[in-house]
N, C-alpha and C. Protein backbone atom coordinates (compact mmCIF):
# COMPACT_ATOMS: atom_id res chain seq x y z
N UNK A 1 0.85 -1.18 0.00
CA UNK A 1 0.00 0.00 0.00
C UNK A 1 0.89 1.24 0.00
N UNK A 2 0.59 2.41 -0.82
CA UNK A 2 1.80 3.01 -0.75
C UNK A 2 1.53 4.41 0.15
N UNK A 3 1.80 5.49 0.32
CA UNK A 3 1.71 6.62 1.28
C UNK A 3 -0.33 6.92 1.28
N UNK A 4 -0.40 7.15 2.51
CA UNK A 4 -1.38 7.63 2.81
C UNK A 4 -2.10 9.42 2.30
N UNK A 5 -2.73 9.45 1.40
CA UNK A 5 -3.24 10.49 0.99
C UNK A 5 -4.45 11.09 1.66
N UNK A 6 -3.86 12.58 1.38
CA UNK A 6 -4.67 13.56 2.21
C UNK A 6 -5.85 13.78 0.63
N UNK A 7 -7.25 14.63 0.86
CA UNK A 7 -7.90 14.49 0.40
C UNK A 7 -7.83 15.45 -0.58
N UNK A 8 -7.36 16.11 -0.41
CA UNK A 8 -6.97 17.28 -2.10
C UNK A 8 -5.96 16.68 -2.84
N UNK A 9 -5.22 15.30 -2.04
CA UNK A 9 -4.45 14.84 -3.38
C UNK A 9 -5.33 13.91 -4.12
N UNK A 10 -6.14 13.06 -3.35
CA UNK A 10 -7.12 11.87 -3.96
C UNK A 10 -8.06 12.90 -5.20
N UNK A 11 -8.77 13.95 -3.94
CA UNK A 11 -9.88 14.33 -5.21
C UNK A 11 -9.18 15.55 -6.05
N UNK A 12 -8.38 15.60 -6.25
CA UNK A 12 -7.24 16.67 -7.26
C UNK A 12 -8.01 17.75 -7.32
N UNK A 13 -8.82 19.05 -5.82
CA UNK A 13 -9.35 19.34 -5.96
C UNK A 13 -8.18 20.57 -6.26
N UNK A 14 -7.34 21.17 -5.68
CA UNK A 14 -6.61 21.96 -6.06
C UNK A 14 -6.73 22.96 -4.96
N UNK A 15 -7.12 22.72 -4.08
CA UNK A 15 -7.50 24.07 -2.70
C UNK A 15 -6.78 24.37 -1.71
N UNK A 16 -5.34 23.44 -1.70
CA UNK A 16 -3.99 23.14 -0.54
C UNK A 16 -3.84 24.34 -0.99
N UNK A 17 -2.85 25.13 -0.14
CA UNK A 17 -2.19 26.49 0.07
C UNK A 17 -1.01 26.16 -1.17
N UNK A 18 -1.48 26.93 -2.25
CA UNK A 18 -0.28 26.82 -3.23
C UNK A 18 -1.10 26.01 -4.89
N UNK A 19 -2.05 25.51 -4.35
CA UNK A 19 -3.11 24.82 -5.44
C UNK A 19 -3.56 25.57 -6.93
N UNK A 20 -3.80 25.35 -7.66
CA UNK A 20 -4.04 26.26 -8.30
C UNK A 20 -5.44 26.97 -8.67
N UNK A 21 -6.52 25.88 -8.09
CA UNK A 21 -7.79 26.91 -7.91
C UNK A 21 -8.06 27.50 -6.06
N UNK A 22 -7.05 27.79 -6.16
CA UNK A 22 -6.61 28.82 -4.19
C UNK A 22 -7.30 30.24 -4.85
N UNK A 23 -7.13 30.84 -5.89
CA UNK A 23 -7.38 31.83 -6.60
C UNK A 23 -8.84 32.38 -6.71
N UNK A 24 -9.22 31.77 -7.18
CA UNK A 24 -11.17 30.94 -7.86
C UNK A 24 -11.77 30.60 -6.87
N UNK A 25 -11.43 29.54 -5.60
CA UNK A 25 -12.45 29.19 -4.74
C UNK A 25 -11.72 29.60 -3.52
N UNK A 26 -10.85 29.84 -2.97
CA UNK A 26 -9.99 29.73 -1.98
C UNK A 26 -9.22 28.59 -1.22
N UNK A 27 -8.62 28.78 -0.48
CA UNK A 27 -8.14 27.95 0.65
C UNK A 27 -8.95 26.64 1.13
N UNK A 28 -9.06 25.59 0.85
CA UNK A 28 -9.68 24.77 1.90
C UNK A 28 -9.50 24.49 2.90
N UNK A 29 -10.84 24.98 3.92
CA UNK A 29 -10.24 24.58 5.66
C UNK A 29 -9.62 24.22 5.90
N UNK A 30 -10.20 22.55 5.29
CA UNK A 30 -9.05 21.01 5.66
C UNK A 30 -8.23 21.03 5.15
N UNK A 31 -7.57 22.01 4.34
CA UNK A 31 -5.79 21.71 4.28
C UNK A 31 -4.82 22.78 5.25
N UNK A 32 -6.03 23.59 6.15
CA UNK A 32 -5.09 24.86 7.08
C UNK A 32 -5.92 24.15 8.23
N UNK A 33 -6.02 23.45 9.07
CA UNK A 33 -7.39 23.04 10.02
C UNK A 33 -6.02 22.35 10.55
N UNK A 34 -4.93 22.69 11.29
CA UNK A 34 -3.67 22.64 11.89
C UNK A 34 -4.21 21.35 12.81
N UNK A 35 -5.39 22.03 13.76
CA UNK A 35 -6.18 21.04 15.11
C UNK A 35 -6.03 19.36 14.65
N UNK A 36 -6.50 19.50 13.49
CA UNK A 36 -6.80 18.03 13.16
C UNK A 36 -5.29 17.72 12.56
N UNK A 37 -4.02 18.09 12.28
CA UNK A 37 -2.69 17.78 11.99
C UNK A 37 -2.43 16.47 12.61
N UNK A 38 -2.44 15.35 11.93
CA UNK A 38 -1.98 13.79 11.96
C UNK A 38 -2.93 12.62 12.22
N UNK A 39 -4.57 13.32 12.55
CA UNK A 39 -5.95 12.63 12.50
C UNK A 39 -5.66 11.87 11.16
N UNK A 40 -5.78 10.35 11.64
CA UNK A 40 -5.54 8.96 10.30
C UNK A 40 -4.28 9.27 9.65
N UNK A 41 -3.11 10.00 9.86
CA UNK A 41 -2.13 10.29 9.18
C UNK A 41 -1.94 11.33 7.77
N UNK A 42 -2.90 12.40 8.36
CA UNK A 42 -3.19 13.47 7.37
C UNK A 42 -2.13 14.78 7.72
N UNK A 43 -2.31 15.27 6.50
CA UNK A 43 -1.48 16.66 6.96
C UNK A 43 -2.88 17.72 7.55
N UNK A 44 -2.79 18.63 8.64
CA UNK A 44 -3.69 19.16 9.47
C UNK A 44 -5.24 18.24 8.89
N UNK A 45 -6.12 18.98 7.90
CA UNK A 45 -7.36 17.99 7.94
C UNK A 45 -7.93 16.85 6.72
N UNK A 46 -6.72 16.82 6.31
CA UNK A 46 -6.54 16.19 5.19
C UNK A 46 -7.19 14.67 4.85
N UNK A 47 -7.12 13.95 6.22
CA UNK A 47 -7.95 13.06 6.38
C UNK A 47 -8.68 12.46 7.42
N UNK A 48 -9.42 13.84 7.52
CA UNK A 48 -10.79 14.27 8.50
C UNK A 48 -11.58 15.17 7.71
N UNK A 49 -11.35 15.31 6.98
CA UNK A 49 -12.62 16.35 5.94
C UNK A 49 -13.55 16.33 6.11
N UNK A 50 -14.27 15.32 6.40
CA UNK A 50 -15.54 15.50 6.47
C UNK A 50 -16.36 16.41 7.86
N UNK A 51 -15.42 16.29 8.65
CA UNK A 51 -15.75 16.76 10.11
C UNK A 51 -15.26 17.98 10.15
N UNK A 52 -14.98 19.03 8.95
CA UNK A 52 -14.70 20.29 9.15
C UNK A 52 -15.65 20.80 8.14
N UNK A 53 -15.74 21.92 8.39
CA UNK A 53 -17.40 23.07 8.33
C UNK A 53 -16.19 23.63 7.09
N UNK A 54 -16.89 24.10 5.63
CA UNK A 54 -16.64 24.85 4.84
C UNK A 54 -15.60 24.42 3.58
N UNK A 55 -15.46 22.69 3.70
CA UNK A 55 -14.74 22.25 2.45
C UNK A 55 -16.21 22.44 1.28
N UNK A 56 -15.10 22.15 0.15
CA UNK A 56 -15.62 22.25 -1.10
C UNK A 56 -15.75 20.92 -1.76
N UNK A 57 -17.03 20.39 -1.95
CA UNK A 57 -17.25 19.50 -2.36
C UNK A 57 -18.35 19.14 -3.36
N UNK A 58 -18.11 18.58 -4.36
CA UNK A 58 -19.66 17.99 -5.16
C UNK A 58 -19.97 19.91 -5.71
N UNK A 59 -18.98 20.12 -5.80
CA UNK A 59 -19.06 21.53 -6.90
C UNK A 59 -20.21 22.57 -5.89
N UNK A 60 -20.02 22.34 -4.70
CA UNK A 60 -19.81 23.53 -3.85
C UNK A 60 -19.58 23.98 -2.72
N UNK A 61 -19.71 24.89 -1.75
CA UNK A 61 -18.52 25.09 -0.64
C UNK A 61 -19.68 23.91 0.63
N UNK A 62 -19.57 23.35 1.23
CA UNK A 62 -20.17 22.36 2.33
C UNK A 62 -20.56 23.10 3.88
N UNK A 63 -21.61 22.76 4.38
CA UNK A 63 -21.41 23.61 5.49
C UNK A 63 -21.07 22.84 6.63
N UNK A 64 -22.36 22.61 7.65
CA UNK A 64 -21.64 22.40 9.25
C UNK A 64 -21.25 20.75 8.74
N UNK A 65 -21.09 20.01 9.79
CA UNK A 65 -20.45 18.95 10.16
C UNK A 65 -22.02 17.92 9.99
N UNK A 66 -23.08 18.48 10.61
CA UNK A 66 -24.34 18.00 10.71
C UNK A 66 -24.78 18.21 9.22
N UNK A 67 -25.03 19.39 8.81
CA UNK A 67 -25.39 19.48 7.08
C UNK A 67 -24.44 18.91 5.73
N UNK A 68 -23.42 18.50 6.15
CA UNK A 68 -22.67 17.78 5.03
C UNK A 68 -22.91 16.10 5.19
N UNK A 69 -22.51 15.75 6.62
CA UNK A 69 -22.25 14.42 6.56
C UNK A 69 -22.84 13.10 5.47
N UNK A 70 -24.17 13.44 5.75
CA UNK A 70 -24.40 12.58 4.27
C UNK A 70 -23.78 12.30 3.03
N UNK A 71 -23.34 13.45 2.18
CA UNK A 71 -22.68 13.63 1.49
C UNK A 71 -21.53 13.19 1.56
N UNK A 72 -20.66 13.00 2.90
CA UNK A 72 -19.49 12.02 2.75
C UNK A 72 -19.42 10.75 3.60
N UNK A 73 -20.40 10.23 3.95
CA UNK A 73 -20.31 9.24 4.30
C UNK A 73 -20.61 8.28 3.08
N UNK A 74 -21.03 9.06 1.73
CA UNK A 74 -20.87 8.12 0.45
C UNK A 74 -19.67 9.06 -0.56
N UNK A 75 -18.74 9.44 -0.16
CA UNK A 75 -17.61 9.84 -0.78
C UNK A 75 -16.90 8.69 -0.98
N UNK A 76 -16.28 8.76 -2.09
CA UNK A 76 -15.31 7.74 -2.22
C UNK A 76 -13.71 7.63 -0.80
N UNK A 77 -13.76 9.34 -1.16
CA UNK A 77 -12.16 9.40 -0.06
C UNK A 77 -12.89 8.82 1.37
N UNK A 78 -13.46 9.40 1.63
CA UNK A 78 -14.05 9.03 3.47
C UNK A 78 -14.36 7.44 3.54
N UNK A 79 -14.74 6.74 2.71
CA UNK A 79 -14.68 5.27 2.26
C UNK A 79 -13.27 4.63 2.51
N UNK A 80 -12.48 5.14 1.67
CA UNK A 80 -10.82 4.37 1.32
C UNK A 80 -10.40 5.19 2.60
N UNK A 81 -10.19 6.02 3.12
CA UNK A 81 -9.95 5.85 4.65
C UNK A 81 -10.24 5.57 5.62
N UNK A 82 -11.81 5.32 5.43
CA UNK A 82 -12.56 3.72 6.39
C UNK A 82 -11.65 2.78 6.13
N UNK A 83 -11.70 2.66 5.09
CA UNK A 83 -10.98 1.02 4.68
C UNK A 83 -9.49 1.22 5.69
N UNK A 84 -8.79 2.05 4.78
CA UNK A 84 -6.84 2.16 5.30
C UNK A 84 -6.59 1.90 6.98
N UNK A 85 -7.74 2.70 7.64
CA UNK A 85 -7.58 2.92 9.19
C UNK A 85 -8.16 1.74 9.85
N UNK A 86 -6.87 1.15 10.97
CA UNK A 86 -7.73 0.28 11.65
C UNK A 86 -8.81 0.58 12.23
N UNK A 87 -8.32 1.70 13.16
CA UNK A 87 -10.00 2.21 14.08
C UNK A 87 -10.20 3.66 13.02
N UNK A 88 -11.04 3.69 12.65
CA UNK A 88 -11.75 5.17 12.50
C UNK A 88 -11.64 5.80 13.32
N UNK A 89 -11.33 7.31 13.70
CA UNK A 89 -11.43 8.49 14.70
C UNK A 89 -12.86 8.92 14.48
N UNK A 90 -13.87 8.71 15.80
CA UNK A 90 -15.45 9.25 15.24
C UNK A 90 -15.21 10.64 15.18
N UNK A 91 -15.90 10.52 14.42
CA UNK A 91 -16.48 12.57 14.41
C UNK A 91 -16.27 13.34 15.21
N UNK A 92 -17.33 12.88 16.54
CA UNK A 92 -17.30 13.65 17.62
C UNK A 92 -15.61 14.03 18.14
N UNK A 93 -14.76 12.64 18.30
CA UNK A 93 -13.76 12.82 18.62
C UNK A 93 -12.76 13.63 17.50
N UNK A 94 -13.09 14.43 16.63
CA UNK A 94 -12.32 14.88 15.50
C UNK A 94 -13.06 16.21 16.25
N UNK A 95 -14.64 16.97 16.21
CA UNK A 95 -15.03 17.82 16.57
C UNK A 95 -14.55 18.52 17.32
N UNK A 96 -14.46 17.97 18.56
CA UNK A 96 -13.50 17.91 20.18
C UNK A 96 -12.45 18.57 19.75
N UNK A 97 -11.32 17.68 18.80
CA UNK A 97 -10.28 18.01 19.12
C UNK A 97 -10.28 19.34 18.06
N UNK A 98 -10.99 20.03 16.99
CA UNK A 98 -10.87 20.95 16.24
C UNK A 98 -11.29 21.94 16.69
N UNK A 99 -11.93 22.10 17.53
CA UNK A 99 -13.05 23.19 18.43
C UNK A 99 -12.31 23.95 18.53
């Protein structure tokens, strides 16, 4: 299995600090969301996305934690890091620690 990917490399969304639609849509939380830095072996929220308020997803910006989840609990990335991780980090415990 080879390095563990954060979620702007899987979905080539381009929103990491330095990306090239940083311009067009901005910054994505989950790649500056420091709190969550090494949650499943991500860089800050890289692979905890789903549990941060204001990524960009499904072609538009996502809101709370409660109003997205659906939406990634059938993502492909939030899936393949079900799979990769022995234990999943729940939500709540991602919430907690991002607060």
């Amino acid at each position: 299995m080879g390095a563990k990917k954060n979620c702007w490399e899987k979905k080539q969304c381009e929103r990491q600090p330095g990306g090239k639609k940083v311009n067009e849509l901005g910054v994505c939380p989950a790649a500056t969301c420091s709190k969550a830095n090494g949650i499943h072996g991500g860089v800050n929220g890289g692979r905890s996305c789903w549990a941060i308020t204001g990524t960009y997803c499904g072609g538009k910006v996502q809101g709370s934690f409660a109003a997205k989840l659906g939406n990634c609990l059938n993502c492909e990335f939030y899936k393949e890091v079900q799979k990769e991780e022995s234990k999943l980090e729940s939500a709540v415990d991602i919430l907690s620690k991002i607060k």
